[in-house]
PDB file of N, CA and C in Angstrom:
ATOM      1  N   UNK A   1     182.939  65.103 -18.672  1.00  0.00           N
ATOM      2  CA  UNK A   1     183.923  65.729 -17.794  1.00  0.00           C
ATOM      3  C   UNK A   1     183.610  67.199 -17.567  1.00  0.00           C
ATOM      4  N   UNK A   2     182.620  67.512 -18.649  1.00  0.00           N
ATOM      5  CA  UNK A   2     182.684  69.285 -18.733  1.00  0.00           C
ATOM      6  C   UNK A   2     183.792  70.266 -18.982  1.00  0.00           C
ATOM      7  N   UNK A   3     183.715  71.578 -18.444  1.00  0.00           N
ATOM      8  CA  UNK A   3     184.468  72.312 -19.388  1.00  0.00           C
ATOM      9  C   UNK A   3     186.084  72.392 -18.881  1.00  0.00           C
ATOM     10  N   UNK A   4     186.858  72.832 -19.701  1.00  0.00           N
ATOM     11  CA  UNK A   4     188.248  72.851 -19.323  1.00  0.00           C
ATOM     12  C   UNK A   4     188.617  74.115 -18.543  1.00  0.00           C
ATOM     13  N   UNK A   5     189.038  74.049 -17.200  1.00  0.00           N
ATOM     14  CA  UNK A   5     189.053  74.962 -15.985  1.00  0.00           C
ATOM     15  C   UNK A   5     190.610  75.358 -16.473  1.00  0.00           C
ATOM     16  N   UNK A   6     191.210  76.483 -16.721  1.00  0.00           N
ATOM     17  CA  UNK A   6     192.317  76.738 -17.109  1.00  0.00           C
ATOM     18  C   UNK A   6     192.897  78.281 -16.282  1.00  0.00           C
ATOM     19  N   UNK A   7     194.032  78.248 -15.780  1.00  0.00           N
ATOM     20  CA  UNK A   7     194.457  79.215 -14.732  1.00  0.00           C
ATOM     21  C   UNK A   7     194.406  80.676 -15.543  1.00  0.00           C
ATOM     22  N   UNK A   8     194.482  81.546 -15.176  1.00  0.00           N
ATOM     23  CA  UNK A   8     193.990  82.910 -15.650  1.00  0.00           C
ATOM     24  C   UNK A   8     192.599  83.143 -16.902  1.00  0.00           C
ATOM     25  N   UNK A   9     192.336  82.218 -16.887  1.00  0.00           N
ATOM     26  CA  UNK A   9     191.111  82.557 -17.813  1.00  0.00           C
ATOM     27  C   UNK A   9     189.970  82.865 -16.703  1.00  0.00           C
ATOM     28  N   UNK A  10     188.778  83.883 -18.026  1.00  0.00           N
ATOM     29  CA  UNK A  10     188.129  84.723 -16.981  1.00  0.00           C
ATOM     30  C   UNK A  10     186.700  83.832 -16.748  1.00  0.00           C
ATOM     31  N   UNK A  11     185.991  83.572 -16.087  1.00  0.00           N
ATOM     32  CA  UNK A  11     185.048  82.844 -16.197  1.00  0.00           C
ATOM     33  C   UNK A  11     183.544  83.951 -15.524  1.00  0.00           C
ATOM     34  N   UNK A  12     182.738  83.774 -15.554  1.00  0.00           N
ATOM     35  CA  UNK A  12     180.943  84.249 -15.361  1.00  0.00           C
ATOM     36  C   UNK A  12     180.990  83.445 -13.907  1.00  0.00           C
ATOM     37  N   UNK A  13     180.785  84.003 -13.198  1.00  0.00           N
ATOM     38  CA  UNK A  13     180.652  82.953 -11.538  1.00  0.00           C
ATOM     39  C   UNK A  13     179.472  83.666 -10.724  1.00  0.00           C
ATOM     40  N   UNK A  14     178.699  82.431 -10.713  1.00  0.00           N
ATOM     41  CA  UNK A  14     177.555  83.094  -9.221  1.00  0.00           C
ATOM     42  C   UNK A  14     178.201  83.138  -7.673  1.00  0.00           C
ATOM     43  N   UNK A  15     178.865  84.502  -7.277  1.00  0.00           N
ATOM     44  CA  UNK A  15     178.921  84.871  -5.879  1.00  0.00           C
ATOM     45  C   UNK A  15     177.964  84.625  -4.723  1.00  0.00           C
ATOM     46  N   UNK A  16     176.516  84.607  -4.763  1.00  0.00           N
ATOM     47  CA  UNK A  16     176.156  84.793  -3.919  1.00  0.00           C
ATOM     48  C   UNK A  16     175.527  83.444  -3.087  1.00  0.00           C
ATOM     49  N   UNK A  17     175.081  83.201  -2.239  1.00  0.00           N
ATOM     50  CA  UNK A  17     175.376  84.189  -1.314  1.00  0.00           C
ATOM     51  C   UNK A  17     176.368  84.878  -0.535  1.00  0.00           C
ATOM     52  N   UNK A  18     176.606  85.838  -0.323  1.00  0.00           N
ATOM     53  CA  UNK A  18     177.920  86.841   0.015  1.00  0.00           C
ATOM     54  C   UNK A  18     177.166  87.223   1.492  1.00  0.00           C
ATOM     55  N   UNK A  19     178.230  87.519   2.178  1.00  0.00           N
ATOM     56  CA  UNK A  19     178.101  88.095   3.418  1.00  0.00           C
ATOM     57  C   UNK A  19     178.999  89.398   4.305  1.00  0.00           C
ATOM     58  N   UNK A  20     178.820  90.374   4.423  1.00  0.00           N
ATOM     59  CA  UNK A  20     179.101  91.518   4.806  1.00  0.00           C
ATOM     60  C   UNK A  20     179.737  92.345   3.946  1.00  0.00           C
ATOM     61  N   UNK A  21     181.137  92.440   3.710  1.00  0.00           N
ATOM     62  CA  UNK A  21     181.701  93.441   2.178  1.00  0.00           C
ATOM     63  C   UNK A  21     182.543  92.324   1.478  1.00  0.00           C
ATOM     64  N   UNK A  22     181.780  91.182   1.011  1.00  0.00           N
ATOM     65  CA  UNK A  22     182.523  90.505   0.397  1.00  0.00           C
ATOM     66  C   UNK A  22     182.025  90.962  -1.196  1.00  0.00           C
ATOM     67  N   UNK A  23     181.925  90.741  -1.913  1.00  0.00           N
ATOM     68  CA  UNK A  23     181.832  90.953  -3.400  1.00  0.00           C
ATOM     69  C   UNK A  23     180.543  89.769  -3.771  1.00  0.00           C
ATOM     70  N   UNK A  24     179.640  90.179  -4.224  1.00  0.00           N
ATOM     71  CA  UNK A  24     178.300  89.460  -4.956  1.00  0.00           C
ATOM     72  C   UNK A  24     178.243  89.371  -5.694  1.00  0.00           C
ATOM     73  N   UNK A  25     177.058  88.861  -6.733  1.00  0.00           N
ATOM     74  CA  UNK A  25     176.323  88.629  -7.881  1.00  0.00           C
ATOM     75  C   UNK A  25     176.780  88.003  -8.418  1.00  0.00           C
ATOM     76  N   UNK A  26     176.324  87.747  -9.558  1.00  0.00           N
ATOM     77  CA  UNK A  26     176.771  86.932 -10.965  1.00  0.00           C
ATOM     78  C   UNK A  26     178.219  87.847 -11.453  1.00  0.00           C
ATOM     79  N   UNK A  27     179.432  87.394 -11.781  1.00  0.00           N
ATOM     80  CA  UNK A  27     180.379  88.530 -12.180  1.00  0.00           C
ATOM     81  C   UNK A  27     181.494  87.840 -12.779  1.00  0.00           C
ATOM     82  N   UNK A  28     181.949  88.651 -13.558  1.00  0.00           N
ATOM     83  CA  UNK A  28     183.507  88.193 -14.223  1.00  0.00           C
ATOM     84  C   UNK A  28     184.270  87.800 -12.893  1.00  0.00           C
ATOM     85  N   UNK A  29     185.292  86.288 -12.928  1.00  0.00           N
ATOM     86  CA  UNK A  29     186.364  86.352 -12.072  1.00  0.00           C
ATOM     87  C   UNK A  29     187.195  85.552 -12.910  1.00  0.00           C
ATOM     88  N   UNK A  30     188.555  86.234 -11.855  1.00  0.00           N
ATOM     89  CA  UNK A  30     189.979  85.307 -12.942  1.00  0.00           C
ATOM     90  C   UNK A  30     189.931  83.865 -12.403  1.00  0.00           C
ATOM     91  N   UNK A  31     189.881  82.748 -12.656  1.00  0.00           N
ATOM     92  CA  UNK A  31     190.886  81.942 -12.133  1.00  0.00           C
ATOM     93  C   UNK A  31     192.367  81.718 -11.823  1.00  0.00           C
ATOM     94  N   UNK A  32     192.562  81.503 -10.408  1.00  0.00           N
ATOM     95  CA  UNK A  32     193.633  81.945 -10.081  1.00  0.00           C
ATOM     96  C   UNK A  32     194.681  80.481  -9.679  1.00  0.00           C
ATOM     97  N   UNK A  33     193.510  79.602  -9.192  1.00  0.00           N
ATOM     98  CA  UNK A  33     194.167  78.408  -9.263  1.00  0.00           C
ATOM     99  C   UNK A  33     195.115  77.463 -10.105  1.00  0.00           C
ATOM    100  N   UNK A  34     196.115  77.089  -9.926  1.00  0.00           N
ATOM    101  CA  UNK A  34     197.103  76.388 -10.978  1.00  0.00           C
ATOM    102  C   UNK A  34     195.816  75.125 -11.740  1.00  0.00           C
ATOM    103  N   UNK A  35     196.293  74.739 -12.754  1.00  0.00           N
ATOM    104  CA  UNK A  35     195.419  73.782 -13.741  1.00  0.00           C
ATOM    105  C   UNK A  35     195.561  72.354 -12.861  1.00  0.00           C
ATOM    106  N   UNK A  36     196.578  71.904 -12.364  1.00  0.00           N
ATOM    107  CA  UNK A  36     196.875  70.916 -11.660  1.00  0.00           C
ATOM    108  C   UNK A  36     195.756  70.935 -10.952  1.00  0.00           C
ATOM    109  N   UNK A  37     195.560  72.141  -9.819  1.00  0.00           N
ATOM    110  CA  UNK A  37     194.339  71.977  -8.983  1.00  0.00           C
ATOM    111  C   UNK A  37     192.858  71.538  -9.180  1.00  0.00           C
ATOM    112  N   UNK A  38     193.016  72.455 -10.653  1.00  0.00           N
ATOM    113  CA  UNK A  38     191.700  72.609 -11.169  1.00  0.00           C
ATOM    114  C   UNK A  38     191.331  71.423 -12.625  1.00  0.00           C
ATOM    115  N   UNK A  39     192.397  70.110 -12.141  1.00  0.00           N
ATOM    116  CA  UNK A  39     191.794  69.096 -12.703  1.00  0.00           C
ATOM    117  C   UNK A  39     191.777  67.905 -11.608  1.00  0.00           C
ATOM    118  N   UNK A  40     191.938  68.556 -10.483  1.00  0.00           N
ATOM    119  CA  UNK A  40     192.083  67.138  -9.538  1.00  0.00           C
ATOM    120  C   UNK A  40     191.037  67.473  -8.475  1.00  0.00           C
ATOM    121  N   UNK A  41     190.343  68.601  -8.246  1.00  0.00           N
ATOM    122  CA  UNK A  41     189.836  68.903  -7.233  1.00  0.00           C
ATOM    123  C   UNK A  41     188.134  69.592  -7.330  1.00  0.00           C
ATOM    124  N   UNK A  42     187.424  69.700  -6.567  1.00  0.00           N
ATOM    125  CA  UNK A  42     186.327  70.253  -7.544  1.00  0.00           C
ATOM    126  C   UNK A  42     185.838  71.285  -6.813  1.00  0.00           C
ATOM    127  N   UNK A  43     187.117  72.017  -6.249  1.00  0.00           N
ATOM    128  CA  UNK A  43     186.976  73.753  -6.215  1.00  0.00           C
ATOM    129  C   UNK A  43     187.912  74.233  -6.917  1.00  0.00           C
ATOM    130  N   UNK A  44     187.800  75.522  -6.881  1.00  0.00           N
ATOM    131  CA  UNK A  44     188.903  76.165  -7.685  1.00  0.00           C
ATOM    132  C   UNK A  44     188.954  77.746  -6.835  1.00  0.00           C
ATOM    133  N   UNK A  45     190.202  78.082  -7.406  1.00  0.00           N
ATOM    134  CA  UNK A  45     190.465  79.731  -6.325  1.00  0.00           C
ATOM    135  C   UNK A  45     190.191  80.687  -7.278  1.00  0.00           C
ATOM    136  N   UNK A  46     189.194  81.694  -6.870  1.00  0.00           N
ATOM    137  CA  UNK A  46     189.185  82.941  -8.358  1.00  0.00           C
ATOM    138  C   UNK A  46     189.486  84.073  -7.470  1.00  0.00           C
ATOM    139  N   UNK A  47     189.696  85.083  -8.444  1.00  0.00           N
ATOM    140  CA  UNK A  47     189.449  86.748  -8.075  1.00  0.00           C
ATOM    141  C   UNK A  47     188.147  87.071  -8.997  1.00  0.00           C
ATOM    142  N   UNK A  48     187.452  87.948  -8.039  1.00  0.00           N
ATOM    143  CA  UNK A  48     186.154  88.677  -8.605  1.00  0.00           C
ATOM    144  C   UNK A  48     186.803  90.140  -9.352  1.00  0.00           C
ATOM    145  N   UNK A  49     185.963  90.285 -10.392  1.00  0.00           N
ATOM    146  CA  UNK A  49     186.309  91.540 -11.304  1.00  0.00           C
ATOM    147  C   UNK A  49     185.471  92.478 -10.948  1.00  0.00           C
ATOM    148  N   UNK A  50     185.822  93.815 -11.324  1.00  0.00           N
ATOM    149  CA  UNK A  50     184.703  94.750 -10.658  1.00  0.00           C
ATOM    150  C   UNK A  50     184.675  95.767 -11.738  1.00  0.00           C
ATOM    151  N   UNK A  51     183.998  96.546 -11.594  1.00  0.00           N
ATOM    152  CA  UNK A  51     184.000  97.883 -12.545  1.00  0.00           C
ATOM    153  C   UNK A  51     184.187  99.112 -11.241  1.00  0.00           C
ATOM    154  N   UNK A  52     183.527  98.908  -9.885  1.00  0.00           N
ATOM    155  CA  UNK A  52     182.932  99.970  -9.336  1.00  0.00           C
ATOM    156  C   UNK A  52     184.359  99.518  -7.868  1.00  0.00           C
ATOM    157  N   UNK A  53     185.169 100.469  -8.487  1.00  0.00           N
ATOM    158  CA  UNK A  53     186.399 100.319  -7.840  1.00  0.00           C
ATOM    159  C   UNK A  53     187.176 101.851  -7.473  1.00  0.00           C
ATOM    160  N   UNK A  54     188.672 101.315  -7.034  1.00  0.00           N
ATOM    161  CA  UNK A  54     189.638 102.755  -7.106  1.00  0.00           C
ATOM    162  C   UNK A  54     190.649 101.851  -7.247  1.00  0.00           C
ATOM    163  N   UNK A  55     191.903 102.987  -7.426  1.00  0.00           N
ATOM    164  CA  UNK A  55     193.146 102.105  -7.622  1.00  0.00           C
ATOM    165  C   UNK A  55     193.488 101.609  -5.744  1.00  0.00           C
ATOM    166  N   UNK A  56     194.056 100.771  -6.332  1.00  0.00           N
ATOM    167  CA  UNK A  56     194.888  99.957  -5.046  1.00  0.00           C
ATOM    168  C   UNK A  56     195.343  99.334  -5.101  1.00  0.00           C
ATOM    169  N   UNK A  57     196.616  98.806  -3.783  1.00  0.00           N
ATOM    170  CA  UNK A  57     197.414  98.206  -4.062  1.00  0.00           C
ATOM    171  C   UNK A  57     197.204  96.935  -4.666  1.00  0.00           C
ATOM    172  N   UNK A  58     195.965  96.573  -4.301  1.00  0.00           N
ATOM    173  CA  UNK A  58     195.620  95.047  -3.768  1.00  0.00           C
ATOM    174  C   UNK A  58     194.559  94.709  -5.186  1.00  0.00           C
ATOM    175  N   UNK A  59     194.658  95.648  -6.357  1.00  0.00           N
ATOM    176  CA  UNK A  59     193.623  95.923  -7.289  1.00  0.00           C
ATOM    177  C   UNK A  59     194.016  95.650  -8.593  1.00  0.00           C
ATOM    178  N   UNK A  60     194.237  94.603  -9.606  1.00  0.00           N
ATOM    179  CA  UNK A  60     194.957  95.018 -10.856  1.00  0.00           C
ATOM    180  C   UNK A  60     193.849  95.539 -11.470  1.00  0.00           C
ATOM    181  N   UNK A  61     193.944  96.838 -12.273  1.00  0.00           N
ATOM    182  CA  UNK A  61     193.564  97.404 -13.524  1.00  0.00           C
ATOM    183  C   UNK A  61     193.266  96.411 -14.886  1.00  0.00           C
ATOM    184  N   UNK A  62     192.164  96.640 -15.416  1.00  0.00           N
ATOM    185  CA  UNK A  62     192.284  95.729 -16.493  1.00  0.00           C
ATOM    186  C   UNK A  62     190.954  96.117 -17.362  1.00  0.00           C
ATOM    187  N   UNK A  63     191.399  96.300 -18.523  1.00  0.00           N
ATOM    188  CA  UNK A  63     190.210  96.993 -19.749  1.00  0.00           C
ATOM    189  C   UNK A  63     189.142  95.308 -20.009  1.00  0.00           C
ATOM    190  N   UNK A  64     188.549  95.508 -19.758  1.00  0.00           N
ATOM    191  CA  UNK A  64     187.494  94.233 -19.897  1.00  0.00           C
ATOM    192  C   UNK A  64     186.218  94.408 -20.427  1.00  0.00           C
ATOM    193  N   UNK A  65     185.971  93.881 -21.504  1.00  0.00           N
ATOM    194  CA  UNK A  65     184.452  94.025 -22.488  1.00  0.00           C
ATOM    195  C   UNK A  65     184.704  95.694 -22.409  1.00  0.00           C
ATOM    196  N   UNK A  66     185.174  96.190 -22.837  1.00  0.00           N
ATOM    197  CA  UNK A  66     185.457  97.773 -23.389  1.00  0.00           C
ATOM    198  C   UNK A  66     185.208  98.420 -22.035  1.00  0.00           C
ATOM    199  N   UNK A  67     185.089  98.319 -20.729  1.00  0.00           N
ATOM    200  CA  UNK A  67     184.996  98.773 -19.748  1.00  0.00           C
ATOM    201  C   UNK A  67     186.470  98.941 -18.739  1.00  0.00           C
ATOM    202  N   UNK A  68     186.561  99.988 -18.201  1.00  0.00           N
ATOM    203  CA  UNK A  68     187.825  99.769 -17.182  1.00  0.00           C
ATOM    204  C   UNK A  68     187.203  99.106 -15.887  1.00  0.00           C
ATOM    205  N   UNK A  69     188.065  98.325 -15.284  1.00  0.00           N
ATOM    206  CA  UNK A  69     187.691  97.792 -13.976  1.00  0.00           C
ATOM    207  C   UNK A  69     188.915  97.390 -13.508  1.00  0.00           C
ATOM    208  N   UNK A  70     188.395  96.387 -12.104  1.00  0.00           N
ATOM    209  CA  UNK A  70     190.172  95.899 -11.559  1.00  0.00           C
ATOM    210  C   UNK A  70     189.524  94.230 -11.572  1.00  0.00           C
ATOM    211  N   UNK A  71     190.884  93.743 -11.232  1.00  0.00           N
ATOM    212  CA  UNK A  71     191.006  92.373 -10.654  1.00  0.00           C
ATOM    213  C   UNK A  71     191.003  92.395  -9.014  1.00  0.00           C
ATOM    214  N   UNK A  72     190.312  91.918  -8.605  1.00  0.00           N
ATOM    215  CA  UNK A  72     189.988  91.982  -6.960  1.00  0.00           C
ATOM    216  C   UNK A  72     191.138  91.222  -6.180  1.00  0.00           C
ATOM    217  N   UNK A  73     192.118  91.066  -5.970  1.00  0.00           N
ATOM    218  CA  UNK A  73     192.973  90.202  -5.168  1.00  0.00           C
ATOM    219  C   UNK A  73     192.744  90.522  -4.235  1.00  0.00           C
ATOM    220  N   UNK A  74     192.394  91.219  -3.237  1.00  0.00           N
ATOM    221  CA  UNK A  74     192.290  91.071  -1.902  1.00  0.00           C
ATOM    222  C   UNK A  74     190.993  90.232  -1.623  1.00  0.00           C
ATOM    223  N   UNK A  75     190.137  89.788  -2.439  1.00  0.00           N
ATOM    224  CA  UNK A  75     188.813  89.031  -2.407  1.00  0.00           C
ATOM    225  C   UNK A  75     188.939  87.862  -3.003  1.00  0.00           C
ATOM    226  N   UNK A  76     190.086  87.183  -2.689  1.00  0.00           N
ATOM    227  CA  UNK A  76     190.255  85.884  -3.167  1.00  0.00           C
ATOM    228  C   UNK A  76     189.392  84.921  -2.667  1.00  0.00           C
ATOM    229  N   UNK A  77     188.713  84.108  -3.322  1.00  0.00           N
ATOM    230  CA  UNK A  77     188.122  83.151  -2.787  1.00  0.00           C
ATOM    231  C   UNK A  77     188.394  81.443  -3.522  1.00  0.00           C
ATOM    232  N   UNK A  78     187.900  80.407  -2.508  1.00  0.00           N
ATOM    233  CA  UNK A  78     187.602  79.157  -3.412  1.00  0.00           C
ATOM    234  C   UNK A  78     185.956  79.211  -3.579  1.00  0.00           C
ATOM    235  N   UNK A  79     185.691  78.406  -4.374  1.00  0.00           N
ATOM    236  CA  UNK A  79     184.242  78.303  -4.823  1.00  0.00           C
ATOM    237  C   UNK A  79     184.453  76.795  -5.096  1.00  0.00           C
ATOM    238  N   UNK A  80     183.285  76.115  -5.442  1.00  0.00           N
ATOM    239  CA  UNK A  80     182.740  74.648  -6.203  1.00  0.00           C
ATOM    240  C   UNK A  80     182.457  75.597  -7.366  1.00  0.00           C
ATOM    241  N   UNK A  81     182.840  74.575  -8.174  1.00  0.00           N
ATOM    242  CA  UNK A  81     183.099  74.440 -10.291  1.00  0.00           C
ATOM    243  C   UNK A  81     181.706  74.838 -10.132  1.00  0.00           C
ATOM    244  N   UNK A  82     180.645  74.290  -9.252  1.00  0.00           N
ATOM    245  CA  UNK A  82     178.994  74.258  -9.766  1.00  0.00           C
ATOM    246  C   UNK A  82     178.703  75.712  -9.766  1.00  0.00           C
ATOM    247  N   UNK A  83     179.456  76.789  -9.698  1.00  0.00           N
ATOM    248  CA  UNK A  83     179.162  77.910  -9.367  1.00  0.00           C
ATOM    249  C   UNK A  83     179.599  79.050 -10.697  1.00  0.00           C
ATOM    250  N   UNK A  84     180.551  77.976 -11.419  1.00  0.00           N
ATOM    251  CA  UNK A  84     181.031  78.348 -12.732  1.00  0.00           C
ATOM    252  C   UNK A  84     179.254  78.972 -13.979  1.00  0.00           C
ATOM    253  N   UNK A  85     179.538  79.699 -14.662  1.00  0.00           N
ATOM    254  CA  UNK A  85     178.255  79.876 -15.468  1.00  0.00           C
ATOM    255  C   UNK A  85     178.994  79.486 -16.859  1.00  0.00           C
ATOM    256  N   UNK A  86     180.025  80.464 -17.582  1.00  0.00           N
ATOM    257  CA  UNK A  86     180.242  80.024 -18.537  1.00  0.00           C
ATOM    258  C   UNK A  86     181.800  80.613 -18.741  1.00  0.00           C
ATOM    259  N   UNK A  87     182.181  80.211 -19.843  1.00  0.00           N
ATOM    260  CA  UNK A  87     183.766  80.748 -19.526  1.00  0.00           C
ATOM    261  C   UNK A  87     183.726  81.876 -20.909  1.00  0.00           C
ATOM    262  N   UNK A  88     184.751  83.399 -20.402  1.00  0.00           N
ATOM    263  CA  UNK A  88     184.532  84.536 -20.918  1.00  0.00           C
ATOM    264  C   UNK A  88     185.128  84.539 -22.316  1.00  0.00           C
ATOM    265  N   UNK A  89     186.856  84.742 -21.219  1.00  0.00           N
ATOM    266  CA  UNK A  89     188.010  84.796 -22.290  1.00  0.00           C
ATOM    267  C   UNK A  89     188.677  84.837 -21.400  1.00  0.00           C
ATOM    268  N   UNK A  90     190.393  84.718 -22.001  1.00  0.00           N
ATOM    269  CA  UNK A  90     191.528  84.970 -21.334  1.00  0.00           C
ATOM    270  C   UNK A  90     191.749  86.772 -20.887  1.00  0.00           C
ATOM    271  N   UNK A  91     192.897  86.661 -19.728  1.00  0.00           N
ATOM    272  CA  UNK A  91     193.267  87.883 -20.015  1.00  0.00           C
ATOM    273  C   UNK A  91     195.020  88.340 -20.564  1.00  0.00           C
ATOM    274  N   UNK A  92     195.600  89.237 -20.621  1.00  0.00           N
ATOM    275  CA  UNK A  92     196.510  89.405 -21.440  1.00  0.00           C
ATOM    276  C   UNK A  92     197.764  88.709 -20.915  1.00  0.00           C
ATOM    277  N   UNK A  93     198.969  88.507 -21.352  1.00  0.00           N
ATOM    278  CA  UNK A  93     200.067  88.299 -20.933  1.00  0.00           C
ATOM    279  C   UNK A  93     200.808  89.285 -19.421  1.00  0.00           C
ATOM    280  N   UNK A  94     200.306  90.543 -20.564  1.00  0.00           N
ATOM    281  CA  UNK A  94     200.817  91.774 -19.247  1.00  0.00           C
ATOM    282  C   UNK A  94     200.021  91.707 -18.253  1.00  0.00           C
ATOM    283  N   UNK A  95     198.718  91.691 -18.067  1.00  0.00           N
ATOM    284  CA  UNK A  95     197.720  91.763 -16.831  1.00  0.00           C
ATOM    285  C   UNK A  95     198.275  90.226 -16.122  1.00  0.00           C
ATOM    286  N   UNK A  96     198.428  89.107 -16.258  1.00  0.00           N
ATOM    287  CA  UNK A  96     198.795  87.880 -16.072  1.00  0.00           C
ATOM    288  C   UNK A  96     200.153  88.326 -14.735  1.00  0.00           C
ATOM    289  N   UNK A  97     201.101  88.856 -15.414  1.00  0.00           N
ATOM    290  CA  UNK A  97     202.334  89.182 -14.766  1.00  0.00           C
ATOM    291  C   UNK A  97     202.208  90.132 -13.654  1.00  0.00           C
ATOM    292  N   UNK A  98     201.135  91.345 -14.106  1.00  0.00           N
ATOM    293  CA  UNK A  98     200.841  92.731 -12.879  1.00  0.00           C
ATOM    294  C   UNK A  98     199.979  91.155 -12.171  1.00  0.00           C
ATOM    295  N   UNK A  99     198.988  90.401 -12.630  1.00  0.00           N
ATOM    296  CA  UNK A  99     198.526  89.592 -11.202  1.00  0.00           C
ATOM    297  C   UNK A  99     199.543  89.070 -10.223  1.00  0.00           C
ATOM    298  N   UNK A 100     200.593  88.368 -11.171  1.00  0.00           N
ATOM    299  CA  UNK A 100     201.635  87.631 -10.344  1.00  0.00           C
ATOM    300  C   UNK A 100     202.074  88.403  -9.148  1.00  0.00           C
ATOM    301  N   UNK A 101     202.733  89.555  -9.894  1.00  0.00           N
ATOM    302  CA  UNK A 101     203.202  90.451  -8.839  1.00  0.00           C
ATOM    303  C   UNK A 101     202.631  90.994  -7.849  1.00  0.00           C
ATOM    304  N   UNK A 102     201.658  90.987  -8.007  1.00  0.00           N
ATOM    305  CA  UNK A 102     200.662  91.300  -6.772  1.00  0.00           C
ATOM    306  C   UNK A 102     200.330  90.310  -5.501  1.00  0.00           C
ATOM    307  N   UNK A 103     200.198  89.322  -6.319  1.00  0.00           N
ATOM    308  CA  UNK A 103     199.664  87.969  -5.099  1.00  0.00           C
ATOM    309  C   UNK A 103     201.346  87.585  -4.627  1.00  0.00           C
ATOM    310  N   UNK A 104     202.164  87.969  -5.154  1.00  0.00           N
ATOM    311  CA  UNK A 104     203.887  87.879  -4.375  1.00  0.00           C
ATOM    312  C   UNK A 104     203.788  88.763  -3.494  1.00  0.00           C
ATOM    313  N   UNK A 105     203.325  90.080  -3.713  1.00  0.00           N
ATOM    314  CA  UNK A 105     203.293  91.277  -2.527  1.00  0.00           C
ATOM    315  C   UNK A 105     203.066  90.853  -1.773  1.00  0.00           C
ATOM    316  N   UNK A 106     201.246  90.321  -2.174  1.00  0.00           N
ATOM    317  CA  UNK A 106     201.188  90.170  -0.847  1.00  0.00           C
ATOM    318  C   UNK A 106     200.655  88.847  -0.191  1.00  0.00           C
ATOM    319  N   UNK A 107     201.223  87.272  -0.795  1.00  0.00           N
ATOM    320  CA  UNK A 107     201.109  86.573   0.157  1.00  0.00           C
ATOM    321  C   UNK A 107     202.638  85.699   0.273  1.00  0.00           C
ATOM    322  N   UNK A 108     203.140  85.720  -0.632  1.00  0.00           N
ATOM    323  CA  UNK A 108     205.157  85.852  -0.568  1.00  0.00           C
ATOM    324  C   UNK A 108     206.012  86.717   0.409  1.00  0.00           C
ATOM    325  N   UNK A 109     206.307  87.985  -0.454  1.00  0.00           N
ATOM    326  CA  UNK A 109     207.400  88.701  -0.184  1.00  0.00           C
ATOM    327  C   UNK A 109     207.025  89.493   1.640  1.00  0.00           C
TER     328      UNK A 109
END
């Protein structure tokens, strides 16, 4: 069956190929997709992590492997699982909730 795809955990994902200012390379992303999805379907929705950022609205903050960076929500994407490399770690309770609130900004409220 392979590995267990689980919603906010951070996973290693090959981006590319990317096209114009979308976000590349090999890179940390959250999974953003509910688990439901991501046992019935064989894509899944992530956010790409970044280091080489600014604040914004559209940006959660988040201390990762001793580095500051953000969570990319405005660069949401789906991908195929085959694109998965390996899985990282989770991220916190509090970063979990600043995500929520963010993707309510701005594809909810």
């Amino acid at each position: 069956m392979g590995v267990v795809i689980v919603q906010y955990d951070v996973f290693l994902i090959n981006l590319d190929p990317a096209i114009g200012h979308e976000i590349k390379k090999t890179r940390p992303c959250l999974i953003i997709s509910p688990n439901e999805m991501n046992e019935s379907i064989p894509t899944i929705i992530i956010a790409p992590m970044t280091t080489k950022s600014h604040p914004n609205p559209t940006r959660v903050p988040i201390i990762f492997e001793k580095k500051e960076g953000w969570i990319v929500l405005d660069q949401i994407r789906t991908v195929d699982r085959k694109r998965l490399i390996k899985q990282i770690c989770k991220i916190t309770r509090k970063e979990i909730e600043a995500v929520k609130n963010v993707l309510q900004e701005m594809l909810v409220d």
